[in-house]
N, C-alpha and C. Protein backbone atom coordinates (compact mmCIF):
# COMPACT_ATOMS: atom_id res chain seq x y z
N UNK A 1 7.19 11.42 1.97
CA UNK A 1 6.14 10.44 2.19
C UNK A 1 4.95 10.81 1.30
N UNK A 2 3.92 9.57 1.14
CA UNK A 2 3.08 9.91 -0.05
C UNK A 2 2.13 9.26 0.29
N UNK A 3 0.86 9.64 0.04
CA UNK A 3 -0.33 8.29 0.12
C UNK A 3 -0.15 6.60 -0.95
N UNK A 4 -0.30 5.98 -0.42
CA UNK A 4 -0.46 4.58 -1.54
C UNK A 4 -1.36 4.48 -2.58
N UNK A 5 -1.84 5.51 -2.77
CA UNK A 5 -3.13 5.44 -3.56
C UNK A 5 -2.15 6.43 -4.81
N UNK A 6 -1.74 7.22 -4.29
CA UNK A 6 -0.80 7.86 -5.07
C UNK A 6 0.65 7.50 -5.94
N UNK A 7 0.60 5.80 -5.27
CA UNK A 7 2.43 5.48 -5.54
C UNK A 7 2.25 4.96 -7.04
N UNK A 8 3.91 4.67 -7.49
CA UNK A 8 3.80 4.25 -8.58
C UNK A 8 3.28 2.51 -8.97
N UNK A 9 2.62 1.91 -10.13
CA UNK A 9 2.85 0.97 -10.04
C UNK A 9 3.66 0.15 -10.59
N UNK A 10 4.23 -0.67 -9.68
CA UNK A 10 5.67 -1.57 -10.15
C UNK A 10 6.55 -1.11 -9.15
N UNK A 11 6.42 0.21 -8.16
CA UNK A 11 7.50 0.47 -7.41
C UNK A 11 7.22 0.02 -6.40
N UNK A 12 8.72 -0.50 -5.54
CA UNK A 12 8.36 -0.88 -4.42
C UNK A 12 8.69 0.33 -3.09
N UNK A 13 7.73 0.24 -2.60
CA UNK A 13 8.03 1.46 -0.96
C UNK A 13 7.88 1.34 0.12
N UNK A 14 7.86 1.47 1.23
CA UNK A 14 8.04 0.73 2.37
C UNK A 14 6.43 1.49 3.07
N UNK A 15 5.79 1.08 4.22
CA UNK A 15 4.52 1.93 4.73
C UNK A 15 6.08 2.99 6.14
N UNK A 16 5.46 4.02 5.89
CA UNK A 16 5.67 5.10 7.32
C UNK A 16 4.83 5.06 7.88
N UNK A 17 3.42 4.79 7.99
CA UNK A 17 2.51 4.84 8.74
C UNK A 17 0.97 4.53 8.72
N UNK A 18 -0.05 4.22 9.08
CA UNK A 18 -0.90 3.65 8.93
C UNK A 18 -2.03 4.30 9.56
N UNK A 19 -2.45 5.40 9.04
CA UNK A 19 -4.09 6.75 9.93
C UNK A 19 -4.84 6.04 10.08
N UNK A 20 -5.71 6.82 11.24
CA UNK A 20 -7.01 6.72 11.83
C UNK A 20 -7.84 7.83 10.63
N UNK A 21 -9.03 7.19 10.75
CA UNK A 21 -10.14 8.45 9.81
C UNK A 21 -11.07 8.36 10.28
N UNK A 22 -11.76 9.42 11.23
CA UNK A 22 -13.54 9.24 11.83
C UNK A 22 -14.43 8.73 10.89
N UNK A 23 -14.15 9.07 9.24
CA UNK A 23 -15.60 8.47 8.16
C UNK A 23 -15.15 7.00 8.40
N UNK A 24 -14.37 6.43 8.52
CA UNK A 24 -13.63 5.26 8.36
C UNK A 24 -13.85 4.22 9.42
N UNK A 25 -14.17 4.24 10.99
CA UNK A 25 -13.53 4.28 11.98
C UNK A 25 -13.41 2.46 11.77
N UNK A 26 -12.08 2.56 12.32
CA UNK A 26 -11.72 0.77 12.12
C UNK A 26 -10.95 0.45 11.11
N UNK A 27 -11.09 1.13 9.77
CA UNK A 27 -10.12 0.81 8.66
C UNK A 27 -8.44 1.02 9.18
N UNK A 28 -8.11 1.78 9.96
CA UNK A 28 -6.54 1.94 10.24
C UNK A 28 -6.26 0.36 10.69
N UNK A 29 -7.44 0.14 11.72
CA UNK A 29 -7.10 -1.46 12.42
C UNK A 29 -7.25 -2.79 11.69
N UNK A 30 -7.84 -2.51 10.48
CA UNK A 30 -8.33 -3.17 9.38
C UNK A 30 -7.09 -3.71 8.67
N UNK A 31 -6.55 -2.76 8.30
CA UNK A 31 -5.24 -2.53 7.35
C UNK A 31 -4.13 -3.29 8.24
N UNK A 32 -3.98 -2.99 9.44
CA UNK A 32 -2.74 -3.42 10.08
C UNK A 32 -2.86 -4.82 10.21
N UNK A 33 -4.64 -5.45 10.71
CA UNK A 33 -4.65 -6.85 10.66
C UNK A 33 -4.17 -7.48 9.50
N UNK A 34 -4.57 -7.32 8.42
CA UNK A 34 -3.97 -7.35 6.73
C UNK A 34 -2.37 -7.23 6.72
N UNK A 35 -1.87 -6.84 7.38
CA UNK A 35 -0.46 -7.16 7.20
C UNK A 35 0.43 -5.63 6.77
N UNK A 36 -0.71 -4.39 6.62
CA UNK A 36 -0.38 -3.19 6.34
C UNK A 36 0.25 -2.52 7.84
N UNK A 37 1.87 -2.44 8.19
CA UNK A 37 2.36 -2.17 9.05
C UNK A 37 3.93 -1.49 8.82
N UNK A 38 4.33 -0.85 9.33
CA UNK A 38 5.01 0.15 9.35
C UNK A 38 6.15 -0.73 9.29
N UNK A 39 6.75 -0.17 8.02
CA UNK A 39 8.34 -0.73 7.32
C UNK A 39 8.39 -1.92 6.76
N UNK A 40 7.09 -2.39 6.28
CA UNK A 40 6.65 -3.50 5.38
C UNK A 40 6.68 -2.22 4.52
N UNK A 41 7.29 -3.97 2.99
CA UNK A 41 7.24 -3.56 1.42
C UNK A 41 5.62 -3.43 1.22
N UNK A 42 5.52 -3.01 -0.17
CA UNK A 42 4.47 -2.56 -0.43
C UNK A 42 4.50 -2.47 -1.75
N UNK A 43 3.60 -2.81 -3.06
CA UNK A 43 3.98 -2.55 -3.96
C UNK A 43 2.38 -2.62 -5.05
N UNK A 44 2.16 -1.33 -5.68
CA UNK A 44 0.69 -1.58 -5.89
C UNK A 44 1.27 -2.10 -7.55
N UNK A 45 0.31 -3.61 -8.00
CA UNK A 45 0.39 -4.15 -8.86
C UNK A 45 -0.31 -3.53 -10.14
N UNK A 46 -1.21 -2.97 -10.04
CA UNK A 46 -2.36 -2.61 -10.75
C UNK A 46 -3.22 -1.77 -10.42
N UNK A 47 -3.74 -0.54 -11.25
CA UNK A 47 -4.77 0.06 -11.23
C UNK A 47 -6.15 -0.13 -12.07
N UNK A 48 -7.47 0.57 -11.63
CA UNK A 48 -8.77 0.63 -12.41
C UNK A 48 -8.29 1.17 -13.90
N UNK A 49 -9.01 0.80 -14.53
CA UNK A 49 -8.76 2.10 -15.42
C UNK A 49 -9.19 3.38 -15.39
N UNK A 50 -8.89 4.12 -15.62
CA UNK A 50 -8.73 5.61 -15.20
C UNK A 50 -8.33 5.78 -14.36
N UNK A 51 -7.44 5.50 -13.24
CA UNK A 51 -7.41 5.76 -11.32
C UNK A 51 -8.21 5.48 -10.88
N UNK A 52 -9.73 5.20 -11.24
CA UNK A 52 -10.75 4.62 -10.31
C UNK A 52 -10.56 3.36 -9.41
N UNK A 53 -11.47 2.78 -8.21
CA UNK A 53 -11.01 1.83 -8.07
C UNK A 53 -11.05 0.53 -8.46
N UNK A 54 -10.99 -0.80 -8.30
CA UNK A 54 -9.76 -0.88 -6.85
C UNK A 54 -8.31 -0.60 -6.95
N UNK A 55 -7.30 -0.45 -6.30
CA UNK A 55 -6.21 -0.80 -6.73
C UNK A 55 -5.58 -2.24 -6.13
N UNK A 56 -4.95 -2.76 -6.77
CA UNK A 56 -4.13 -4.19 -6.66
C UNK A 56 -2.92 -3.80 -6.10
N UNK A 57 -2.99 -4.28 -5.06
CA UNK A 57 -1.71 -3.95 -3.95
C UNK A 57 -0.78 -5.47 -3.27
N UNK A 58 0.59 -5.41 -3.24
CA UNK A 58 0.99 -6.60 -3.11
C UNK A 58 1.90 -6.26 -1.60
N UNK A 59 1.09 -7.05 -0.57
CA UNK A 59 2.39 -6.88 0.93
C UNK A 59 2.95 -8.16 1.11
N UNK A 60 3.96 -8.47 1.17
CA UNK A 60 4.69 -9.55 1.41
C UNK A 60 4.48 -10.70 0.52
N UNK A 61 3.44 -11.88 0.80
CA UNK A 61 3.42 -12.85 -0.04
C UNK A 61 1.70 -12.79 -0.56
N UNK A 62 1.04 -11.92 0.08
CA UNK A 62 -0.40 -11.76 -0.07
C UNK A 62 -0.82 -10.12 -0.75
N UNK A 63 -2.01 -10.46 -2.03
CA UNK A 63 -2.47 -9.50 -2.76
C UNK A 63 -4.17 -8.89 -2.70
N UNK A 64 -3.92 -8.08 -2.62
CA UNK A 64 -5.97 -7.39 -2.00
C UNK A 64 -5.49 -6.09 -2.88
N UNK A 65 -7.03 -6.10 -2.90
CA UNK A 65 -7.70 -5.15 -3.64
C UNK A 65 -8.20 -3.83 -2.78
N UNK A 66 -7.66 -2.74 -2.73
CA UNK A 66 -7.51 -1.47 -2.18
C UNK A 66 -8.76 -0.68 -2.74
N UNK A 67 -9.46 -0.47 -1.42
CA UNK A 67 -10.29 0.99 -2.60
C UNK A 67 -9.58 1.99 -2.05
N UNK A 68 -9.53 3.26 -3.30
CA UNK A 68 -8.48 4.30 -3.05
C UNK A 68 -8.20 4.87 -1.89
N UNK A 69 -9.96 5.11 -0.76
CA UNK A 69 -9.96 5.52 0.18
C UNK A 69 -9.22 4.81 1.21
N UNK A 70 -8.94 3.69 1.01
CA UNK A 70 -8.60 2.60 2.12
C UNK A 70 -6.81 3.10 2.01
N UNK A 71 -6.17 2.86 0.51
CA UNK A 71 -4.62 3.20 0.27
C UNK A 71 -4.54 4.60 0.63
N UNK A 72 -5.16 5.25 0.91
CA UNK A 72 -4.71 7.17 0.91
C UNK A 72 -4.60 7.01 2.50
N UNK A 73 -4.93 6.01 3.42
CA UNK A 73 -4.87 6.03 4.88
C UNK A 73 -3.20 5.48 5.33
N UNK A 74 -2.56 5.10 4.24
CA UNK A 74 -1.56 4.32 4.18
C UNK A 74 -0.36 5.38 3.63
N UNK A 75 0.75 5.86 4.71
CA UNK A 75 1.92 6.94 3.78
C UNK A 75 2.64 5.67 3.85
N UNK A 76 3.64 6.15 2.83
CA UNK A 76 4.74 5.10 1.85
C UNK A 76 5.83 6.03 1.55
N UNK A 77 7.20 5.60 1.60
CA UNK A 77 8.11 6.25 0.68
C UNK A 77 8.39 5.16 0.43
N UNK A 78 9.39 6.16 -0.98
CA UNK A 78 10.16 4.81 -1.90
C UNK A 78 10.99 4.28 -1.24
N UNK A 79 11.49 2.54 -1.36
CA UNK A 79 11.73 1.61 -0.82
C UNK A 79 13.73 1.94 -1.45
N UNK A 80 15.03 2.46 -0.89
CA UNK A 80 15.85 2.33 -1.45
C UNK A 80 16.55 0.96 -1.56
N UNK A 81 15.91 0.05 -0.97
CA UNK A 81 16.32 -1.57 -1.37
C UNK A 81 15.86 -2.45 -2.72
N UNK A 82 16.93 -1.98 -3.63
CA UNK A 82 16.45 -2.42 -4.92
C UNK A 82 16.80 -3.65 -5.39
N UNK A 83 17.36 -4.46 -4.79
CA UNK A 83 17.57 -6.00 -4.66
C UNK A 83 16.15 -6.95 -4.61
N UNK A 84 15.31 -6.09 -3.45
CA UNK A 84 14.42 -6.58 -3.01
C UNK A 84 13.43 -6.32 -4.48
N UNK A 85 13.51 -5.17 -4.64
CA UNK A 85 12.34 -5.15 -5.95
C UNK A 85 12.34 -6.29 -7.22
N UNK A 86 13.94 -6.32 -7.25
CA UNK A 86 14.39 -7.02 -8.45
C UNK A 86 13.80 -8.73 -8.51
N UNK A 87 13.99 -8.79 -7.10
CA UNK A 87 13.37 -10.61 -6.63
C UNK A 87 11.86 -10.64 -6.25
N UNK A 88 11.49 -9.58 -5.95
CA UNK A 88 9.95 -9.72 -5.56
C UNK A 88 9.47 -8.83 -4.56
N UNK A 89 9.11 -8.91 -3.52
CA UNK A 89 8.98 -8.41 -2.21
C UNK A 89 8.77 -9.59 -1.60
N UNK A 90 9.76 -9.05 -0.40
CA UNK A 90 10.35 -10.60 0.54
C UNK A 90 9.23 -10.38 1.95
């Protein structure tokens, strides 16, 4: 498992889980309203340049703009359903 802030872009990975952070408080609940929920695809479209932010993140049929701190609250592994990558994220 990996933070989202960390994943590749173009790959698709599924969320494992979705943290709480005291600097944060509310962003875990933030994310899940957004559609960020455990064993949803996930697939970050785009980065800042340099790694800065935002990052461009794609869940299901809807795309937002991540600041890094927000994706590092988010673990991900890689998605072994590569059908799904090939068509989009379903």
């Amino acid at each position: 498992m990996q933070p989202l802030h960390t994943a590749q872009v173009g790959q698709l990975y599924r969320i494992a889980e979705v943290q709480a952070n005291a600097l944060m408080p509310g962003c875990d609940r933030q994310l899940n309203e957004l559609g960020f929920l455990v064993g949803e695809q996930v697939m970050v479209l785009r980065r800042a340049m340099l790694g800065a932010d935002p990052l461009v993140v794609r869940i299901g049929m809807s795309t937002f703009a991540l600041r890094a701190a927000e994706a590092a609250l988010v673990g991900v592994y890689l998605d072994s359903d590569t059908t799904s990558a090939a068509d989009g994220i379903a």
